[in-house]
Protein backbone atom coordinates (compact mmCIF):
# COMPACT_ATOMS: atom_id res chain seq x y z
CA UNK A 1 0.00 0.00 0.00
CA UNK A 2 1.10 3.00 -0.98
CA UNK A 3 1.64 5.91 1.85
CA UNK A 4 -0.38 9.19 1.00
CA UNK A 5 2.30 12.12 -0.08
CA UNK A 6 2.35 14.42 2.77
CA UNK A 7 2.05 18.35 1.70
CA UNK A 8 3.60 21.19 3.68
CA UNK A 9 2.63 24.41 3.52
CA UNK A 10 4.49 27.44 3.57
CA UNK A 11 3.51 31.46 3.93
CA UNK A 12 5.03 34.40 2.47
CA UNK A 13 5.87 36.42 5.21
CA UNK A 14 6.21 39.78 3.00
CA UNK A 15 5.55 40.95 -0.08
CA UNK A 16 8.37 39.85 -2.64
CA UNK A 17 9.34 42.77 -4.51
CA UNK A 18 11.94 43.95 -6.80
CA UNK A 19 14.95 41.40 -7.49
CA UNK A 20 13.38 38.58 -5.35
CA UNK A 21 10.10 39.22 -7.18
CA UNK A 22 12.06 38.29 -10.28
CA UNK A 23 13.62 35.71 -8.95
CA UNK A 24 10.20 33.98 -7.18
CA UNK A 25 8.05 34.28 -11.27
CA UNK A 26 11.23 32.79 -12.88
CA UNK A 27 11.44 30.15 -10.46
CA UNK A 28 7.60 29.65 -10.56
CA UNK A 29 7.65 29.70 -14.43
CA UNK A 30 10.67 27.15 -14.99
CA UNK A 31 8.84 25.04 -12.83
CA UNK A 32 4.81 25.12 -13.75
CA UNK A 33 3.05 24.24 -16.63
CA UNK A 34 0.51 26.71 -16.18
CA UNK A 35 -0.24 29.95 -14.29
CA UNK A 36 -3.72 31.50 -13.73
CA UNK A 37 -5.14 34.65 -12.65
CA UNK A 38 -8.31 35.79 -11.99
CA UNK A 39 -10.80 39.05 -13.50
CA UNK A 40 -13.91 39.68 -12.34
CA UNK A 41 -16.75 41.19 -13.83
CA UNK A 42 -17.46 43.98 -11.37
CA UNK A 43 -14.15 45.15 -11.43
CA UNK A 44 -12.17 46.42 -14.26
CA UNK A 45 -8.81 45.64 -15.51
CA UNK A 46 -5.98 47.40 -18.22
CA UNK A 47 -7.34 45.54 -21.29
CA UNK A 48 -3.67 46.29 -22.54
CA UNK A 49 -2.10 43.65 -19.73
CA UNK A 50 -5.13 40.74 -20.70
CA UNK A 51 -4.16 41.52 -24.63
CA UNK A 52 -0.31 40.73 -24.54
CA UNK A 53 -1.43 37.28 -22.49
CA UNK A 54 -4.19 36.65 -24.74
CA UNK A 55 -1.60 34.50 -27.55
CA UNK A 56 -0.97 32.13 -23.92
CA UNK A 57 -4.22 31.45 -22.72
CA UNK A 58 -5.26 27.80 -23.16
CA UNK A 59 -8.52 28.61 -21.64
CA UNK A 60 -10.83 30.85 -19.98
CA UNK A 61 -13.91 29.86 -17.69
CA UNK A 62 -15.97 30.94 -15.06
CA UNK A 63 -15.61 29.90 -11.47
CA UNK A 64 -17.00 30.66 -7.60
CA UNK A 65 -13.45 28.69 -6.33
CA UNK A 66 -10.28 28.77 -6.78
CA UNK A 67 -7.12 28.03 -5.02
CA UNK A 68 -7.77 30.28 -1.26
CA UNK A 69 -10.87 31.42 -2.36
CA UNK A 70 -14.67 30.75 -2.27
CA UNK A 71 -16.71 33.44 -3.55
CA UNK A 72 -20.50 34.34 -2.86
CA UNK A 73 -20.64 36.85 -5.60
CA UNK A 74 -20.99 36.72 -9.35
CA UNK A 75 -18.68 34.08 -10.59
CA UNK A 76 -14.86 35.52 -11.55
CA UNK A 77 -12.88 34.40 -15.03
CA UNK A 78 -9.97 32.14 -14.37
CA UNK A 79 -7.28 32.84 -17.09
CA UNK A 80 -5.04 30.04 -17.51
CA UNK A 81 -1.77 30.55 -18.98
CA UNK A 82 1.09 28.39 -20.65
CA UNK A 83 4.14 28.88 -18.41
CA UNK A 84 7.59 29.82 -20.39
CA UNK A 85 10.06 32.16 -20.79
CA UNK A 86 7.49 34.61 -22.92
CA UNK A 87 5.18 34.34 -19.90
CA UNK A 88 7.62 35.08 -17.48
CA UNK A 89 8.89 38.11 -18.83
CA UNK A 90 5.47 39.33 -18.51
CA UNK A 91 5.09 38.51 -15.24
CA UNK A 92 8.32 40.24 -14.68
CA UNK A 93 7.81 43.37 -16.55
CA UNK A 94 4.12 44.36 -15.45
CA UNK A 95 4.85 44.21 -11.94
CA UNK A 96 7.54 45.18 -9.10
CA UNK A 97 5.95 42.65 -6.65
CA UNK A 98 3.55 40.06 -6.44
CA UNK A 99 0.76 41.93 -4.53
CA UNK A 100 0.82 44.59 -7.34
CA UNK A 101 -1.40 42.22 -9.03
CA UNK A 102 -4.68 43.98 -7.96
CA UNK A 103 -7.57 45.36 -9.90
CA UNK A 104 -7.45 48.18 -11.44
CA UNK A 105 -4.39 47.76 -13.32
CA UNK A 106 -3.54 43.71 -13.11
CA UNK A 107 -5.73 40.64 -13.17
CA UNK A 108 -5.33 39.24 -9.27
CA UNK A 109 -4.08 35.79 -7.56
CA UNK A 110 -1.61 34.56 -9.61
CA UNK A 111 -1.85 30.35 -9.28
CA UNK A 112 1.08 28.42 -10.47
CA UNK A 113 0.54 24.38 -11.44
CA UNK A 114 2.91 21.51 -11.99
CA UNK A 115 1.24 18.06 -13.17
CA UNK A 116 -2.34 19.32 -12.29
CA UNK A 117 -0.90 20.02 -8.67
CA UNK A 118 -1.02 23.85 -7.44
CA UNK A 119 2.40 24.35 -5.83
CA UNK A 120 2.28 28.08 -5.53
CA UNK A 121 -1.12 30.36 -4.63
CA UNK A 122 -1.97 33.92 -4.04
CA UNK A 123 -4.56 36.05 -3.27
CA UNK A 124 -3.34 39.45 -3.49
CA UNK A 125 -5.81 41.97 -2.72
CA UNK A 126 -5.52 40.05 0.58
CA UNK A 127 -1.72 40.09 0.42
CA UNK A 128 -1.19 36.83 1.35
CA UNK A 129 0.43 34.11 -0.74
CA UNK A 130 2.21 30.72 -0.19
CA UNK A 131 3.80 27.47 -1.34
CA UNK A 132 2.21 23.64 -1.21
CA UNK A 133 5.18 21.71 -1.49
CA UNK A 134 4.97 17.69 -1.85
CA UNK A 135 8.36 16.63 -3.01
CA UNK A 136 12.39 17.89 -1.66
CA UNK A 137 13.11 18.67 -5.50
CA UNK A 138 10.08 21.67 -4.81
CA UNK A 139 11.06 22.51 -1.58
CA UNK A 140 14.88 23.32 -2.44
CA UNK A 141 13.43 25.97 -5.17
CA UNK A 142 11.55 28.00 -1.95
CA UNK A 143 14.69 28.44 -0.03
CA UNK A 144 16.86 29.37 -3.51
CA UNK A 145 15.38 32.91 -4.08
CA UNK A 146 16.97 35.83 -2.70
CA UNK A 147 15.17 38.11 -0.12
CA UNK A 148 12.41 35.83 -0.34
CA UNK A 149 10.81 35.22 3.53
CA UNK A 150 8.76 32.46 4.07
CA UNK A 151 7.38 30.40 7.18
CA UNK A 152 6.13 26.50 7.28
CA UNK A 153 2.72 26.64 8.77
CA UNK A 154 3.09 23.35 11.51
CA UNK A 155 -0.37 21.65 11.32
């Protein structure tokens, strides 16, 4: 019988910004096949930023969840992205830190998946943000990026 893989979970304890901002979406990117982020209806967005991801999105659909959140309101759009190198300089060049990724400007919680597994969730207007990690080979990558401060959450 196999044993169940145990997941740990760990918190950004700041904002990553600037050089460990770049560091954290390469890392992400290298390591995901796909990224989403989230628009909703009620709030608008720079159709600009949506347009130069718009050549990456594999899909678009409407959901009430997604990765930390449940919503009671209209359902939000879930953009979901190819990760690569094109995607990552994106990520890279609209923003100086991952909680920059807030209506009006930028689409919001960035979600990064590997194998249909989310490794790496955030829900920004709520500046909060954080790793699942079920494997060493994942968990080196969190302790690799400069600046970046993070704490395991002990269940």
């Amino acid at each position: 019988m196999t044993r169940p893989q145990q997941i740990e979970y760990w918190d950004l304890t700041e904002n990553p910004t600037d050089h460990t901002y770049q560091s954290l979406m390469k890392v992400l990117c290298d390591h995901s096949d796909t990224f989403y982020f989230i628009t909703r209806k009620e709030l608008s967005y720079d159709q600009n930023v949506l347009a130069v991801f718009q050549p990456h999105i594999i899909q678009t659909y409407q959901t009430k969840e997604w990765a930390n959140t449940l919503t009671l309101g209209p359902p939000a759009t879930a953009h979901l992205i190819e990760a690569n190198e094109g995607t990552c300089k994106l990520l890279q060049q609209l923003a100086n830190g991952l909680y920059d990724w807030v209506a009006p400007r930028l689409p919001e919680d960035l979600t990064f998946i590997k194998n249909n597994f989310t490794w790496f969730s955030s829900t920004t207007h709520e500046e909060c943000g954080g790793f699942s990690i079920r494997s060493d080979y994942y968990r080196r990558f969190i302790h690799t990026i400069p600046g970046l401060k993070v704490e395991k959450v002990e269940s």
